[in-house]
Protein backbone atom coordinates (compact mmCIF):
# COMPACT_ATOMS: atom_id res chain seq x y z
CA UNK A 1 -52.89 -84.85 10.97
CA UNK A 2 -52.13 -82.50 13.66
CA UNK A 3 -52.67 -85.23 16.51
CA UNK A 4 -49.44 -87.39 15.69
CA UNK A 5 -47.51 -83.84 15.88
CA UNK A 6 -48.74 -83.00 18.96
CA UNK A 7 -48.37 -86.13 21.22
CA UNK A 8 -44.95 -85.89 19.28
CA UNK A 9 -44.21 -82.47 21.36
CA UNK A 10 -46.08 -83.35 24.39
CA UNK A 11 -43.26 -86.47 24.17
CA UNK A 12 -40.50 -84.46 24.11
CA UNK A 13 -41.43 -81.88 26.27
CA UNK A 14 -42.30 -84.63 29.07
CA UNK A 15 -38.53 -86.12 28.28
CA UNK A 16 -37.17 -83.30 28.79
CA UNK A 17 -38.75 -82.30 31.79
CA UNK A 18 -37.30 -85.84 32.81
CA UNK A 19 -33.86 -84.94 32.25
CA UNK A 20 -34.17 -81.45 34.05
CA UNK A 21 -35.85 -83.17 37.30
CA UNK A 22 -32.42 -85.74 38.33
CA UNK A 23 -33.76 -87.53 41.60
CA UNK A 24 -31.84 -86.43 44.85
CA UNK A 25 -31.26 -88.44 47.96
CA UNK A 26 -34.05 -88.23 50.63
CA UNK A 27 -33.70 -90.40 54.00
CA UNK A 28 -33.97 -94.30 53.47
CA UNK A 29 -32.58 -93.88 49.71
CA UNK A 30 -29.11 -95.79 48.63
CA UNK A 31 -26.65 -93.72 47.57
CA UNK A 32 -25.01 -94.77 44.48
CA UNK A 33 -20.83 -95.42 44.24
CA UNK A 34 -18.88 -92.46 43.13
CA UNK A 35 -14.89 -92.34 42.02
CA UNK A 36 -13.27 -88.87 42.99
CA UNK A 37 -9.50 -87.87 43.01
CA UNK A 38 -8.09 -87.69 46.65
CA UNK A 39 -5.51 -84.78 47.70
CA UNK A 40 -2.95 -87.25 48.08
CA UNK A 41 -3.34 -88.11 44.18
CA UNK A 42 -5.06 -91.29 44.68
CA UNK A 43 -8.99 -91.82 43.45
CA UNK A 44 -10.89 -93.04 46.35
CA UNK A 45 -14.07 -94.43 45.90
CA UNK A 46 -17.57 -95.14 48.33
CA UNK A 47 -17.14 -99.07 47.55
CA UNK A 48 -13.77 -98.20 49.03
CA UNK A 49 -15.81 -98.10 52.68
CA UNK A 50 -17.89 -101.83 52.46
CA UNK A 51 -16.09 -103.12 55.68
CA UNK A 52 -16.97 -100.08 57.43
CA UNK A 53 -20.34 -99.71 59.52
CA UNK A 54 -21.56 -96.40 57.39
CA UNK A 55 -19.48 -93.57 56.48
CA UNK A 56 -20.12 -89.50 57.09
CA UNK A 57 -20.03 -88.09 54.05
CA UNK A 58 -19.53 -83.97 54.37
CA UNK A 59 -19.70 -81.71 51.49
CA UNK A 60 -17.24 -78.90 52.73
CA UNK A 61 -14.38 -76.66 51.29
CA UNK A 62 -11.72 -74.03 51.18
CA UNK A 63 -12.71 -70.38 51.36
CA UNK A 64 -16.46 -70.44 52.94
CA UNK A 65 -16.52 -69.45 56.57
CA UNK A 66 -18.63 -71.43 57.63
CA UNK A 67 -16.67 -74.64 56.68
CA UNK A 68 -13.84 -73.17 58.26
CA UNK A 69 -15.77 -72.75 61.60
CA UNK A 70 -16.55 -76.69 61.05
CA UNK A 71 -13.19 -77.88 60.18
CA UNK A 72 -11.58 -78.74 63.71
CA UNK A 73 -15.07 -80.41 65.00
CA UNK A 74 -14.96 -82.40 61.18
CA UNK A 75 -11.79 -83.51 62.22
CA UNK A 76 -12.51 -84.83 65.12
CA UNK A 77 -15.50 -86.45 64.02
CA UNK A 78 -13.70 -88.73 61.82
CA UNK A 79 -11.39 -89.24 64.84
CA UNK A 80 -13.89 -90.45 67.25
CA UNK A 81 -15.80 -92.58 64.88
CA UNK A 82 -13.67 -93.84 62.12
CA UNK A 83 -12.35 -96.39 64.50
CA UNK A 84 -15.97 -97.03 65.29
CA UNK A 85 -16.42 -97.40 61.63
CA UNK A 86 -17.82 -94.39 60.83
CA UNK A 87 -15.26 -92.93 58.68
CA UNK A 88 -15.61 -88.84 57.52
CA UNK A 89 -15.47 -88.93 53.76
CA UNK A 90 -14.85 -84.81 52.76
CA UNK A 91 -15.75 -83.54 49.51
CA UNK A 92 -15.49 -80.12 47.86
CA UNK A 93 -18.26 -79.61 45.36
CA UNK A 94 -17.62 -76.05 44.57
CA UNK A 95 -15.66 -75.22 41.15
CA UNK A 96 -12.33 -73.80 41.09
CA UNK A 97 -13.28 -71.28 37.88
CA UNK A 98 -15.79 -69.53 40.35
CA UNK A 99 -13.83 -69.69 43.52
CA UNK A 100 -9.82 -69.95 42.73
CA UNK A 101 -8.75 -71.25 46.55
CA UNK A 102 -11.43 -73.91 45.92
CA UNK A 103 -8.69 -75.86 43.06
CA UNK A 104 -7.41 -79.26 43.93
CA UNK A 105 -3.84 -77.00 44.55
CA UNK A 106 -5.25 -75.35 47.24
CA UNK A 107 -6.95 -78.27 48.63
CA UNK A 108 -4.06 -79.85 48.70
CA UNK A 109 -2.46 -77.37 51.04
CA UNK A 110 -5.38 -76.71 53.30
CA UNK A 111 -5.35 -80.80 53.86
CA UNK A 112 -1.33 -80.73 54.30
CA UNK A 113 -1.49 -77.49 56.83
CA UNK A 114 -4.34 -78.81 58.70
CA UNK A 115 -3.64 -82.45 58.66
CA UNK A 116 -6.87 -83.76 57.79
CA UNK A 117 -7.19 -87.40 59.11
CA UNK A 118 -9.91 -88.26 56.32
CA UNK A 119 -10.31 -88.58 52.55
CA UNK A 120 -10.55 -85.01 50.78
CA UNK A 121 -12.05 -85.78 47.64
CA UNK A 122 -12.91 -83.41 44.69
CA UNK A 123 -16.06 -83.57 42.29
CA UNK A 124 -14.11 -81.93 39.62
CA UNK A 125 -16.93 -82.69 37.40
CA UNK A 126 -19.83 -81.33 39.47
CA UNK A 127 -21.66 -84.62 39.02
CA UNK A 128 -21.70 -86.33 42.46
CA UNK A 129 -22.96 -83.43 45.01
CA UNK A 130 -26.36 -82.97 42.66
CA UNK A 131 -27.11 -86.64 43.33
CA UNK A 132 -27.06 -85.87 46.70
CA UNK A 133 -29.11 -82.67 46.89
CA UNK A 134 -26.19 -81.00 48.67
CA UNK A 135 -26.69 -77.03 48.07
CA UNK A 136 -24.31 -75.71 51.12
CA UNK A 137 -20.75 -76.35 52.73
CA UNK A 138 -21.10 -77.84 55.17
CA UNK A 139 -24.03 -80.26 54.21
CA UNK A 140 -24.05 -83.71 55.91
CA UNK A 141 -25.15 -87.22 54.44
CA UNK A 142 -25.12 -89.92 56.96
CA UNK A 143 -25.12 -93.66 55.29
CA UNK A 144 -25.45 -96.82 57.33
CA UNK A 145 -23.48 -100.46 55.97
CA UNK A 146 -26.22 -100.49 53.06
CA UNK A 147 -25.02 -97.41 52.23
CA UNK A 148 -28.84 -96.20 52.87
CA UNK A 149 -29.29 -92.57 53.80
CA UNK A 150 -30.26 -92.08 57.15
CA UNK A 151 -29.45 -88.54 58.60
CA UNK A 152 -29.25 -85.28 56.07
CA UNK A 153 -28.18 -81.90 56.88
CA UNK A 154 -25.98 -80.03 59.42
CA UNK A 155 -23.58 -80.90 61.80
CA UNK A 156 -25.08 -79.56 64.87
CA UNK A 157 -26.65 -76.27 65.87
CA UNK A 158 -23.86 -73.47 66.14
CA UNK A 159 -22.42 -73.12 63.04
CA UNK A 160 -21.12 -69.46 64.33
CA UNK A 161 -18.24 -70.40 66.16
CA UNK A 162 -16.96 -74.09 67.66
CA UNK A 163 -17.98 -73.35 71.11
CA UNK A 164 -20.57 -74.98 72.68
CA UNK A 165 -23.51 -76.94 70.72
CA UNK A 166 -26.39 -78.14 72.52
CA UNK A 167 -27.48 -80.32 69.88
CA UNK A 168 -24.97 -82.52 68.17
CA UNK A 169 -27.13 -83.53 65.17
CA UNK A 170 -24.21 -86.07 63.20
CA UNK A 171 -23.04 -87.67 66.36
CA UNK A 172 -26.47 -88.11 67.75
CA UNK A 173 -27.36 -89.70 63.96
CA UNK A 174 -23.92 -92.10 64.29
CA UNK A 175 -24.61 -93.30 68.06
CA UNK A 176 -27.90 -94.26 67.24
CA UNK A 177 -26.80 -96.30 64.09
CA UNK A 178 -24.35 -97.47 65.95
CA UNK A 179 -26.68 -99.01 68.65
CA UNK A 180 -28.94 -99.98 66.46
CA UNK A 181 -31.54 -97.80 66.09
CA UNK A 182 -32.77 -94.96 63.68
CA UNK A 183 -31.48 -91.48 64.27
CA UNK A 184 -34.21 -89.45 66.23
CA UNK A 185 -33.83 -86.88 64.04
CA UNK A 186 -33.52 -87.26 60.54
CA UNK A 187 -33.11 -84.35 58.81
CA UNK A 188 -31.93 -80.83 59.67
CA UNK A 189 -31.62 -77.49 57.74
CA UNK A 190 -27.86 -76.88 56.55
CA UNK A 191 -26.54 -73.32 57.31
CA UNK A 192 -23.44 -72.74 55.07
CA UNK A 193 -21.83 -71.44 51.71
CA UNK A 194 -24.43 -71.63 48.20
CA UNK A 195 -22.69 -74.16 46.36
CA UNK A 196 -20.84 -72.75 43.72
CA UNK A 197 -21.34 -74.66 39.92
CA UNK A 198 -19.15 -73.73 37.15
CA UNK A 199 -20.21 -71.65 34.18
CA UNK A 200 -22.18 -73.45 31.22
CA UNK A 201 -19.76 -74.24 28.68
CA UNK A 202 -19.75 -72.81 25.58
CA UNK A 203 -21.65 -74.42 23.11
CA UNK A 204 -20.26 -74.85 19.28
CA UNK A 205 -21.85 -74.00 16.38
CA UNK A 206 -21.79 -75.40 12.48
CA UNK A 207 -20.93 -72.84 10.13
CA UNK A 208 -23.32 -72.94 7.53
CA UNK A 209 -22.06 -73.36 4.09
CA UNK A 210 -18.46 -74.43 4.59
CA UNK A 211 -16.24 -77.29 4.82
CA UNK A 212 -13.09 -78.60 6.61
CA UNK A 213 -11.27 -77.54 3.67
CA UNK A 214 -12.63 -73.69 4.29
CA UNK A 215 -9.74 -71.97 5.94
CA UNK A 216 -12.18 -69.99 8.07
CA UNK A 217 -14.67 -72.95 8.49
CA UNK A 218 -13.62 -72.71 12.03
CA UNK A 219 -13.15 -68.90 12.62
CA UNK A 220 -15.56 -68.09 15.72
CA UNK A 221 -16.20 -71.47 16.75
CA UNK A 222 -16.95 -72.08 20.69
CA UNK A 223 -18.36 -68.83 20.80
CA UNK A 224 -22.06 -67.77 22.12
């Protein structure tokens, strides 16, 4: 019968499309606990933060301009509020196989020359920044105690050059959570680097007809 067959495709197609569409964070969602490697060799984790008030996490990195513009007013947003507890929590999402002075090497060096006062993690395996819908550097997540997303987006409104900014988006977000109420605004647009994901990996194929034992069973494996 061809009805069995069918709802058997319309099953896997509607599977599938379930495993394309991941769920990002929007405002009010929890953000789950993540375990990244730290420039200073140690793997720092967001269950790490439970005695603070919320953290700032920042998706950021090496090479784009604009996170460079940011990096001086990142730093000294962890250095107002972390003792408010409002820690900055950096991340670099981008892969080092697309951009080379993105590795965990060069990290380490930009963190060391620049003396960053906060965690610099890396999502080596591109798996946390997708949960949060980041797409740029810099992209902002503000959590509360809960760990509940409350603000999303930039930092404030001049991302050309660390002069002036009339509207402070981040600190506005903190001092509100911080006196207890909700951020007046909760989400802005973030104006930064594309995110940069690493190449598909090559996917292996079974030679057809041959065995371990086949001295060439393996010639041309890994390749597309």
């Amino acid at each position: 019968m061809k009805t069995p067959l069918l709802f058997s495709v319309m099953l896997a197609a509607f599977m599938l499309l379930s495993l394309t569409n991941t769920h990002t964070y929007n405002i009010g969602d929890i953000a789950h606990d993540f375990s990244l490697k730290n420039v200073n060799g140690e793997t720092v984790s967001l269950s790490n933060y439970r005695d603070s008030k919320g953290v700032i996490v920042i998706f950021t990195c090496n090479h784009c301009p604009f996170a460079q513009l940011y990096e001086d007013r990142i730093i000294e947003l962890h250095k107002k509020y972390a003792p408010l507890g409002y820690p900055v929590i950096a991340i670099n999402p981008n892969s080092p196989l697309i951009i080379p002075e993105d590795s965990f090497e060069k990290m380490q060096e930009r963190a060391a020359d620049k003396k960053y006062p906060f965690a610099y993690l890396m999502d080596e395996e591109q798996t946390v920044y997708p949960k949060f819908g980041a797409t740029r550097t810099p992209h902002v997540f503000v959590l509360d105690k809960n760990r509940v997303v409350r603000y999303i987006g930039s930092i404030d409104n001049n991302p050309e050059a660390p002069g002036p900014s009339t509207k402070r988006h981040v600190e506005t977000a903190v001092n509100a959570l911080l006196n207890g109420s909700a951020p007046p605004v909760l989400v802005t647009k973030s104006v930064g680097c594309t995110i940069k994901k690493a190449p598909p990996k090559p996917v292996q194929s079974a030679s057809v007809g041959t065995s371990a034992s086949d001295p060439g069973a393996n010639e041309g494996s890994g390749q597309n």
